[in-house]
PDB file of N, CA and C in Angstrom:
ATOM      1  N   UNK A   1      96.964  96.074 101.421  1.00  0.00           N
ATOM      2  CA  UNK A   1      97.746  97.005 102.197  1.00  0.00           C
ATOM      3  C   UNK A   1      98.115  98.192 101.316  1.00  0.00           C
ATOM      4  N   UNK A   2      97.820  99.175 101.997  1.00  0.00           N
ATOM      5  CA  UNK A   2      98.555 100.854 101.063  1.00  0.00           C
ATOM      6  C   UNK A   2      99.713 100.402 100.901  1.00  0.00           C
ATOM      7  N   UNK A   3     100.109 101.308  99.722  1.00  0.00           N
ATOM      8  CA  UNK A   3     102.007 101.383  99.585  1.00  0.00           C
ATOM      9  C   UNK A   3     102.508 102.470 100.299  1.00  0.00           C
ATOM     10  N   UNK A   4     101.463 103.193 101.216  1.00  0.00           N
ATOM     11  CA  UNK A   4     102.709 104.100 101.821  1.00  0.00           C
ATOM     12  C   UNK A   4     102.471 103.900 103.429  1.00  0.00           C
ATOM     13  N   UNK A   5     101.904 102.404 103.735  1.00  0.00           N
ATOM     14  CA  UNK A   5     101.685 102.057 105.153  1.00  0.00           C
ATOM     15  C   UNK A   5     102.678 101.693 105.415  1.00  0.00           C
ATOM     16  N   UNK A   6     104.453 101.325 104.794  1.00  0.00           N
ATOM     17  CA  UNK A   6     105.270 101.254 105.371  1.00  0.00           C
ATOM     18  C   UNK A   6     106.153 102.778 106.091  1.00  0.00           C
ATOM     19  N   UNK A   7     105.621 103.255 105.232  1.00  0.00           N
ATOM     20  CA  UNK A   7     106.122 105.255 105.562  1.00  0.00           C
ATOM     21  C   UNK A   7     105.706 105.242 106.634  1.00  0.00           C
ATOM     22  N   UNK A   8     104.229 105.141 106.778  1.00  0.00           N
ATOM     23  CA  UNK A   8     103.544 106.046 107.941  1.00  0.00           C
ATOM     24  C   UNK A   8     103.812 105.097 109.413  1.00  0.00           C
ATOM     25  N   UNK A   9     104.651 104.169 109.153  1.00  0.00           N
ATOM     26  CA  UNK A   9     104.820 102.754 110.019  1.00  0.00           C
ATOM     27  C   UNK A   9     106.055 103.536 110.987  1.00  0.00           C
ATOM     28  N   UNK A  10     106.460 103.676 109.684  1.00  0.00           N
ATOM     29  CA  UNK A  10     108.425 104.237 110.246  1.00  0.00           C
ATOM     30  C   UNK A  10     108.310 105.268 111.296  1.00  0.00           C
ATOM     31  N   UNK A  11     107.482 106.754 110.543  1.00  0.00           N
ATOM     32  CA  UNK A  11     107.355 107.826 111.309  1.00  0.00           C
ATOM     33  C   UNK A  11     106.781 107.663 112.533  1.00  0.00           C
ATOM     34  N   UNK A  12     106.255 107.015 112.386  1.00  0.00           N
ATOM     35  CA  UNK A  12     105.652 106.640 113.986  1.00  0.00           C
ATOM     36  C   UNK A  12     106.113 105.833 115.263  1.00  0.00           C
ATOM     37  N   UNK A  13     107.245 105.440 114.882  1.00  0.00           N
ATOM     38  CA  UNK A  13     107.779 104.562 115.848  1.00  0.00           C
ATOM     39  C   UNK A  13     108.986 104.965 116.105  1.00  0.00           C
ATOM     40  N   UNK A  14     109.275 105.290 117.287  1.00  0.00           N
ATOM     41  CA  UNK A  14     110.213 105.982 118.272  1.00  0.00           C
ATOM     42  C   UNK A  14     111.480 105.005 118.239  1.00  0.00           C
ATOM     43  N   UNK A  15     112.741 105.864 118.470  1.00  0.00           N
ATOM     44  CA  UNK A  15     114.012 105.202 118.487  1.00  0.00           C
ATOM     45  C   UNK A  15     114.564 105.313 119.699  1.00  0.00           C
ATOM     46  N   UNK A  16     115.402 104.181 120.216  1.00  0.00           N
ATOM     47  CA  UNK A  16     116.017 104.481 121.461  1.00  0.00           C
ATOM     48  C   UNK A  16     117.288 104.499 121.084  1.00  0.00           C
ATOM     49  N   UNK A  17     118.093 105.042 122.117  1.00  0.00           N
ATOM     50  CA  UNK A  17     119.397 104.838 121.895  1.00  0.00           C
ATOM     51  C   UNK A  17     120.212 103.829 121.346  1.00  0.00           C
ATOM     52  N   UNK A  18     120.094 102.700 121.787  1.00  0.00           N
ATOM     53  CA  UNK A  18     120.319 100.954 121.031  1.00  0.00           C
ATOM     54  C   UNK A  18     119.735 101.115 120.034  1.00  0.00           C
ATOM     55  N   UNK A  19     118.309 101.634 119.365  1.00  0.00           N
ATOM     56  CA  UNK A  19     117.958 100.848 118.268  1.00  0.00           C
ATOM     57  C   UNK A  19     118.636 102.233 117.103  1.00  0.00           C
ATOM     58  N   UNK A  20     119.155 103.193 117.238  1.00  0.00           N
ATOM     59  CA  UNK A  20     119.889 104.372 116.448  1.00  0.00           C
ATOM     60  C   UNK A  20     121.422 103.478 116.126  1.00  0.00           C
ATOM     61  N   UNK A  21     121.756 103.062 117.037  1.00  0.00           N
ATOM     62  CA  UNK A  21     123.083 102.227 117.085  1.00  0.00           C
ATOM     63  C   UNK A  21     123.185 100.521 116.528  1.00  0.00           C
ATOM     64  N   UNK A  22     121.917 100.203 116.287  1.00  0.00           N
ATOM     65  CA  UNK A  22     121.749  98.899 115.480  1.00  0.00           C
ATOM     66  C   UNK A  22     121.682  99.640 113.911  1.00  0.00           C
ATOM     67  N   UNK A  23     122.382  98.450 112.637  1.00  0.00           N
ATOM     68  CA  UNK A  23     122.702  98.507 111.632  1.00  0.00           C
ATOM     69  C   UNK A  23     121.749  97.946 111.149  1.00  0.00           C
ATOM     70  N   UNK A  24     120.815  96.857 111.339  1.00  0.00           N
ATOM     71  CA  UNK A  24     119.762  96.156 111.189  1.00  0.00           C
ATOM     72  C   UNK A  24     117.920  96.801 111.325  1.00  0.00           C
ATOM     73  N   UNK A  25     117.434  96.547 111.130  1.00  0.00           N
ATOM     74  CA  UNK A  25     116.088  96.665 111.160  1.00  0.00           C
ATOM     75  C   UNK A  25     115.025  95.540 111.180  1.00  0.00           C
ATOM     76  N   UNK A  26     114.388  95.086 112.100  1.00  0.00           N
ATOM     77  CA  UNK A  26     113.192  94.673 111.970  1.00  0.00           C
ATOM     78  C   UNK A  26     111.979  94.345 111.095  1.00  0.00           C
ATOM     79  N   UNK A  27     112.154  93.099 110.635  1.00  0.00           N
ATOM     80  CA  UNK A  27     111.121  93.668 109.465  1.00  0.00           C
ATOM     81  C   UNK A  27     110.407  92.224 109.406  1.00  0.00           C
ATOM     82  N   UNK A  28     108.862  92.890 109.177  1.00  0.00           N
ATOM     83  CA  UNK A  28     107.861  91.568 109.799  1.00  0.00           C
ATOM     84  C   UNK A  28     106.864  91.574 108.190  1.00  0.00           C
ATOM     85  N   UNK A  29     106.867  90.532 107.588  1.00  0.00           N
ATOM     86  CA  UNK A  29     106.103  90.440 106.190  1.00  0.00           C
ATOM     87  C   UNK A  29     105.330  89.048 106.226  1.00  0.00           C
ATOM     88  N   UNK A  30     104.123  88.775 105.901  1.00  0.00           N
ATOM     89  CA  UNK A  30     103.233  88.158 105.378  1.00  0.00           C
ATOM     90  C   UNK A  30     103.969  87.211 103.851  1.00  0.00           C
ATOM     91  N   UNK A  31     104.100  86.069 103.391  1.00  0.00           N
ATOM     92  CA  UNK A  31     104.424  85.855 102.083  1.00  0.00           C
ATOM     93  C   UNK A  31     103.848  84.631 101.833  1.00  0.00           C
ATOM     94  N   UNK A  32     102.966  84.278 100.757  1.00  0.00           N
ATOM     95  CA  UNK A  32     102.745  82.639  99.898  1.00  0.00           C
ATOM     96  C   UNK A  32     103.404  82.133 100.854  1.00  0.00           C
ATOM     97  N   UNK A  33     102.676  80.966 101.064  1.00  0.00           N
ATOM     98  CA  UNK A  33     102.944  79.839 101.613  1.00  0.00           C
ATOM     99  C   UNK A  33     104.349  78.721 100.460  1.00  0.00           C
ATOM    100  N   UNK A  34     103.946  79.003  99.618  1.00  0.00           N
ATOM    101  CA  UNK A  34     104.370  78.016  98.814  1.00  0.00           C
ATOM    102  C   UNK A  34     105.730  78.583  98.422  1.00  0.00           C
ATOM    103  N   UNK A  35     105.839  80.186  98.886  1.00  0.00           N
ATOM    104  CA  UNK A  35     107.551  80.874  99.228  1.00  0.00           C
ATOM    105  C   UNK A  35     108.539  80.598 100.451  1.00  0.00           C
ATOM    106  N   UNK A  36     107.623  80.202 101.484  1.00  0.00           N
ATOM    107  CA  UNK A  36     107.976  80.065 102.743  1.00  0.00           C
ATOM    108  C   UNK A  36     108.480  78.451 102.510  1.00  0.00           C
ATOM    109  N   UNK A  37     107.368  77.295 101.803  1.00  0.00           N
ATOM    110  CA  UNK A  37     108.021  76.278 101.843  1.00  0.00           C
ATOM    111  C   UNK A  37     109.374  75.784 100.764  1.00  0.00           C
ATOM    112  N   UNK A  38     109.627  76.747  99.680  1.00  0.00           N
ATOM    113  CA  UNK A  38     110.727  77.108  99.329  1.00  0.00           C
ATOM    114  C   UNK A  38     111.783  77.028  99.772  1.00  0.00           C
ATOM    115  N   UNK A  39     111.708  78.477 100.704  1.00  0.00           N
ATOM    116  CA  UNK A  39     112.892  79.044 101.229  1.00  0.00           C
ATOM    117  C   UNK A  39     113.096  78.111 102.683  1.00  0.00           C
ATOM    118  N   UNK A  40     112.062  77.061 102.831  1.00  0.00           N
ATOM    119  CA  UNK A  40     112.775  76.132 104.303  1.00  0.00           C
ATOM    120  C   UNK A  40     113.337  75.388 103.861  1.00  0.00           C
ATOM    121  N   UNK A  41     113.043  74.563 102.416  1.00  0.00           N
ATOM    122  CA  UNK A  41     113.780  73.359 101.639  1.00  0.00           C
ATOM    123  C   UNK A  41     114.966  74.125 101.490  1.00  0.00           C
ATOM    124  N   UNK A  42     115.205  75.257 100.844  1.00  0.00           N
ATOM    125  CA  UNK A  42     116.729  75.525 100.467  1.00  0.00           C
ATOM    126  C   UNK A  42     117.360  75.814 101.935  1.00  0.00           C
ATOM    127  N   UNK A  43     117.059  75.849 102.734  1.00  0.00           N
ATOM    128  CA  UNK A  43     117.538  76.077 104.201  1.00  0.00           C
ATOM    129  C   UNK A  43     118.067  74.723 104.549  1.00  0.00           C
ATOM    130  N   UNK A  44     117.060  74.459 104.223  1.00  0.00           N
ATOM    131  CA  UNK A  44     117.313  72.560 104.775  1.00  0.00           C
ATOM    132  C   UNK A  44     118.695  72.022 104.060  1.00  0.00           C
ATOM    133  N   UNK A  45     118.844  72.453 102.684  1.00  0.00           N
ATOM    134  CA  UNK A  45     119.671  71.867 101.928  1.00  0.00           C
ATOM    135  C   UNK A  45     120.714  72.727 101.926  1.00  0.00           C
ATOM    136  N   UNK A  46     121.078  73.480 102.312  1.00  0.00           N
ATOM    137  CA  UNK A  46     121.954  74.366 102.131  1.00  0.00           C
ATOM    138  C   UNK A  46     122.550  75.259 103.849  1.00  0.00           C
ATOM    139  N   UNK A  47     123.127  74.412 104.725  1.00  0.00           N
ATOM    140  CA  UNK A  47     123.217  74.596 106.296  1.00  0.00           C
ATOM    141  C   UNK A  47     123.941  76.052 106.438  1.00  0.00           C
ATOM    142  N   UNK A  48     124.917  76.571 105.368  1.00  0.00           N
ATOM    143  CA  UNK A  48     125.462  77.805 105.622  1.00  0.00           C
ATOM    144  C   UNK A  48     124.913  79.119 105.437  1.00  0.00           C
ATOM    145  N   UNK A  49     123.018  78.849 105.332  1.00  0.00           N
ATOM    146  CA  UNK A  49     122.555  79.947 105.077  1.00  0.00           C
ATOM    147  C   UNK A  49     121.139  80.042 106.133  1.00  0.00           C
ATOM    148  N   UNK A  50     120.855  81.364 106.544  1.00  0.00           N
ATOM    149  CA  UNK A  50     119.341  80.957 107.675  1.00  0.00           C
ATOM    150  C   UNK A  50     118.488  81.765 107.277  1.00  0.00           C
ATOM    151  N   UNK A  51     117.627  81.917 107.344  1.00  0.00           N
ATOM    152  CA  UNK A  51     116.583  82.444 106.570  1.00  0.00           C
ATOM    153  C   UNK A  51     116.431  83.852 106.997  1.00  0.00           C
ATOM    154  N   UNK A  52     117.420  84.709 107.321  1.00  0.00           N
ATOM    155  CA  UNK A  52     117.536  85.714 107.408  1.00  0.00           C
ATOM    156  C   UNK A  52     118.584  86.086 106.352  1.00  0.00           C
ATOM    157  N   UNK A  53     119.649  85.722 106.110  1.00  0.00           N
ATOM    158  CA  UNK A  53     120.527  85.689 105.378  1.00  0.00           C
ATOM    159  C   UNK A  53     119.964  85.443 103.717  1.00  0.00           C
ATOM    160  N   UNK A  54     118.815  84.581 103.448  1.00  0.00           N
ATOM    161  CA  UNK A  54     118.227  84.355 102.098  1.00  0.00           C
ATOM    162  C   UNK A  54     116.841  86.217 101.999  1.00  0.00           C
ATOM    163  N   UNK A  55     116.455  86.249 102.993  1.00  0.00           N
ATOM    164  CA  UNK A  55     115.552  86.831 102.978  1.00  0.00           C
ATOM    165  C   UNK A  55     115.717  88.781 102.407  1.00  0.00           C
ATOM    166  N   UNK A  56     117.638  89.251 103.204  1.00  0.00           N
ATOM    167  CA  UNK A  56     118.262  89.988 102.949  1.00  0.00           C
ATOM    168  C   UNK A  56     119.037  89.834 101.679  1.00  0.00           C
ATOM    169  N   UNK A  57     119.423  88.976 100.958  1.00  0.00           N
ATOM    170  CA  UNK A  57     120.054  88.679  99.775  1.00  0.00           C
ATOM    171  C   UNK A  57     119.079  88.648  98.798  1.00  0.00           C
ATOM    172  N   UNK A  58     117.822  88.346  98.998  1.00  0.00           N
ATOM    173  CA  UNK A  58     116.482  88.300  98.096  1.00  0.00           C
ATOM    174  C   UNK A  58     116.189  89.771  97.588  1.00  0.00           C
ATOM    175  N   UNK A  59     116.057  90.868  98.906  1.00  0.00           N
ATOM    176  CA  UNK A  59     115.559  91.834  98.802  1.00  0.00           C
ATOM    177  C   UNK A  59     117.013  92.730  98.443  1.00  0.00           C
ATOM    178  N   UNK A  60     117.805  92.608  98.362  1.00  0.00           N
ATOM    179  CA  UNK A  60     119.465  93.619  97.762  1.00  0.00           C
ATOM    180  C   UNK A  60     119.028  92.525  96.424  1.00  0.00           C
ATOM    181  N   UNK A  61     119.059  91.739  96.258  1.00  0.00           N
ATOM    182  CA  UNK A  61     118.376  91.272  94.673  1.00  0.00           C
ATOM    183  C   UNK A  61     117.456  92.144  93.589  1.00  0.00           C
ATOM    184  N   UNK A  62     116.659  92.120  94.393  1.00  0.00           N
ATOM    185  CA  UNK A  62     115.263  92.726  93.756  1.00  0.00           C
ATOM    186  C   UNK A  62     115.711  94.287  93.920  1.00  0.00           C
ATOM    187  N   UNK A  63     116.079  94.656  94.951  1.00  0.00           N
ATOM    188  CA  UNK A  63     116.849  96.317  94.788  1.00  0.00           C
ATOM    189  C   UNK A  63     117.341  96.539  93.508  1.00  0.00           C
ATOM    190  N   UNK A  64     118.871  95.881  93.647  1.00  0.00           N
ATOM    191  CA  UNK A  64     119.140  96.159  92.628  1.00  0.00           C
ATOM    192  C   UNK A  64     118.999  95.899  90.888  1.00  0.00           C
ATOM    193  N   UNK A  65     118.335  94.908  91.452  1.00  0.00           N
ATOM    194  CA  UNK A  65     117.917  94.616  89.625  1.00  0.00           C
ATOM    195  C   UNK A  65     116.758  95.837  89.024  1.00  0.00           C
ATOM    196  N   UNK A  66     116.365  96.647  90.146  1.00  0.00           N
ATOM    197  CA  UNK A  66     115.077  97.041  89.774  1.00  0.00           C
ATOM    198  C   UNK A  66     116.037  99.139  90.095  1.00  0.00           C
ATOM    199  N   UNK A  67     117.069  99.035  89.589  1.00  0.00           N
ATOM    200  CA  UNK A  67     118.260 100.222  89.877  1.00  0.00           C
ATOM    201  C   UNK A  67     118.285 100.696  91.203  1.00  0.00           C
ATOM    202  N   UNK A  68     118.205 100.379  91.728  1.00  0.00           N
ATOM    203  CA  UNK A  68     118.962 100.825  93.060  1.00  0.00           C
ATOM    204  C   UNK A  68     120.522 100.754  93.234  1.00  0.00           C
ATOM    205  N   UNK A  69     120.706 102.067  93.379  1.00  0.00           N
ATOM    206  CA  UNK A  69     122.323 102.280  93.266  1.00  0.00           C
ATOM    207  C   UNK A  69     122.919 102.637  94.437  1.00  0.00           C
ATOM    208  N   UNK A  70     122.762 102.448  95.869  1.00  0.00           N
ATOM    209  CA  UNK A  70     123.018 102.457  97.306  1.00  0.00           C
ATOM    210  C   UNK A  70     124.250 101.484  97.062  1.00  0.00           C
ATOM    211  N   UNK A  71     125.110 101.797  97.335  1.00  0.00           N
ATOM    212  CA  UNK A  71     126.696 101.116  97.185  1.00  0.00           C
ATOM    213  C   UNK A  71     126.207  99.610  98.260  1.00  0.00           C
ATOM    214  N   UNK A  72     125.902  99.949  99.275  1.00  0.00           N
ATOM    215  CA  UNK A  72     125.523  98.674 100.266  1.00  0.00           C
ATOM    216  C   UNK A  72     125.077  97.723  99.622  1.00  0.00           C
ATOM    217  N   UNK A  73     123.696  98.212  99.181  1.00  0.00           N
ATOM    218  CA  UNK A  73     122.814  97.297  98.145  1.00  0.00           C
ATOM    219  C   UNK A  73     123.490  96.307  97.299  1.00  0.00           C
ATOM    220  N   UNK A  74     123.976  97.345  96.272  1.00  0.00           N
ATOM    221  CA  UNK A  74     125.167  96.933  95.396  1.00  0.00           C
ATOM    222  C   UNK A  74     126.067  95.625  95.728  1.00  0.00           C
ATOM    223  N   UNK A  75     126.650  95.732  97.197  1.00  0.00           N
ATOM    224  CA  UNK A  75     127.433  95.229  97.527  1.00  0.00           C
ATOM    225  C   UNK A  75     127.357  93.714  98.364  1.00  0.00           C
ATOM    226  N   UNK A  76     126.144  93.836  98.438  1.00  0.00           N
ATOM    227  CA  UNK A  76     125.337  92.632  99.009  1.00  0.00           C
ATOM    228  C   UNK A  76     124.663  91.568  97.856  1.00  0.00           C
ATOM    229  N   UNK A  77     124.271  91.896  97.189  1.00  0.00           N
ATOM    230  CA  UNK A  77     124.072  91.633  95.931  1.00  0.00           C
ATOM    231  C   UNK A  77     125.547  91.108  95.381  1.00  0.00           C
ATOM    232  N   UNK A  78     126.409  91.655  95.335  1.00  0.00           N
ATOM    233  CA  UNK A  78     127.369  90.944  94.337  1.00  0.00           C
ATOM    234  C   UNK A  78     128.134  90.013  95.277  1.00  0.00           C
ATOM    235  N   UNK A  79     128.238  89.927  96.815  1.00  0.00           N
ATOM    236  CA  UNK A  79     128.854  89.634  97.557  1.00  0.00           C
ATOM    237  C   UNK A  79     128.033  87.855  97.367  1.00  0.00           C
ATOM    238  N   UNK A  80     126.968  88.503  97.452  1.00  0.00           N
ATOM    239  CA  UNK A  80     126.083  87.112  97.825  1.00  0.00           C
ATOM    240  C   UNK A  80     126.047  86.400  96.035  1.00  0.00           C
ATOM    241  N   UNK A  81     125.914  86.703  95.015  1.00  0.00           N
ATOM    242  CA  UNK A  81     126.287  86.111  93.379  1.00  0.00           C
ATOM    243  C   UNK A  81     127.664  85.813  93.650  1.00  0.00           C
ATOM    244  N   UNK A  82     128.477  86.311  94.611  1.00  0.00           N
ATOM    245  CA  UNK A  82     129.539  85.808  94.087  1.00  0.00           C
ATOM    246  C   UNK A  82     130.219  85.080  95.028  1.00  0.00           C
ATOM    247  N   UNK A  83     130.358  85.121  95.977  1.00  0.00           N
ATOM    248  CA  UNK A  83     130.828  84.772  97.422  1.00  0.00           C
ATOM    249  C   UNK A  83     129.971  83.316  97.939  1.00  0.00           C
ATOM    250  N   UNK A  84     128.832  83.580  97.810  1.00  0.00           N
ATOM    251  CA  UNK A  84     128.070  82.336  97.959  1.00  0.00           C
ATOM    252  C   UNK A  84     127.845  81.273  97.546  1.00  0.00           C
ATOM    253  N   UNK A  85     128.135  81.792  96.178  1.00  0.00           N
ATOM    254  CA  UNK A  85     127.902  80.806  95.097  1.00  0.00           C
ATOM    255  C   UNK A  85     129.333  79.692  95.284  1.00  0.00           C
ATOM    256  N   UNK A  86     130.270  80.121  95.729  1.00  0.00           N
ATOM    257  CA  UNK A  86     131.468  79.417  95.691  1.00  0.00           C
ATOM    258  C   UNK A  86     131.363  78.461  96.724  1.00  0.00           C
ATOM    259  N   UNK A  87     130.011  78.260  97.986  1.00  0.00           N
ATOM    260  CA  UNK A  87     130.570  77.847  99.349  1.00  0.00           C
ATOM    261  C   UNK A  87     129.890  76.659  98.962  1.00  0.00           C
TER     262      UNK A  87
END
């Protein structure tokens, strides 16, 4: 896959009123099998988290370790090292 087929993905796809007013985004990825059976065992073992919740904490991970300085980012990231870790 190009690295800028997620660009040309975005520009092309029309917003409606609801989806300008959603905080969330859609997001459809391909990954190792042997990531997927990972992330169902820690699902399995761990009931206060769904694999949307690991999948968004993964990627504000990798953001910010890799400098991303978006306060959100930031904040998801430390929320989830620190907040989670306690439950």
């Amino acid at each position: 896959m190009e690295r800028n087929h997620f660009e040309r993905c975005m520009e092309t796809q029309t917003t409606t009123a609801a989806d300008a007013e959603s905080p969330f985004v859609s997001l459809e990825a391909e990954i190792p099998e042997v990531l997927y059976q990972g992330m169902k065992a820690f699902i399995g073992s761990n009931p206060a988290w769904d694999q949307y919740q690991v999948m968004s904490s993964a990627l504000a991970q990798f953001l910010f370790q890799n400098g991303c300085s978006e306060r959100a980012v930031m904040e998801r990231y430390l929320d989830d090292l620190f907040i989670r870790s306690q439950a």
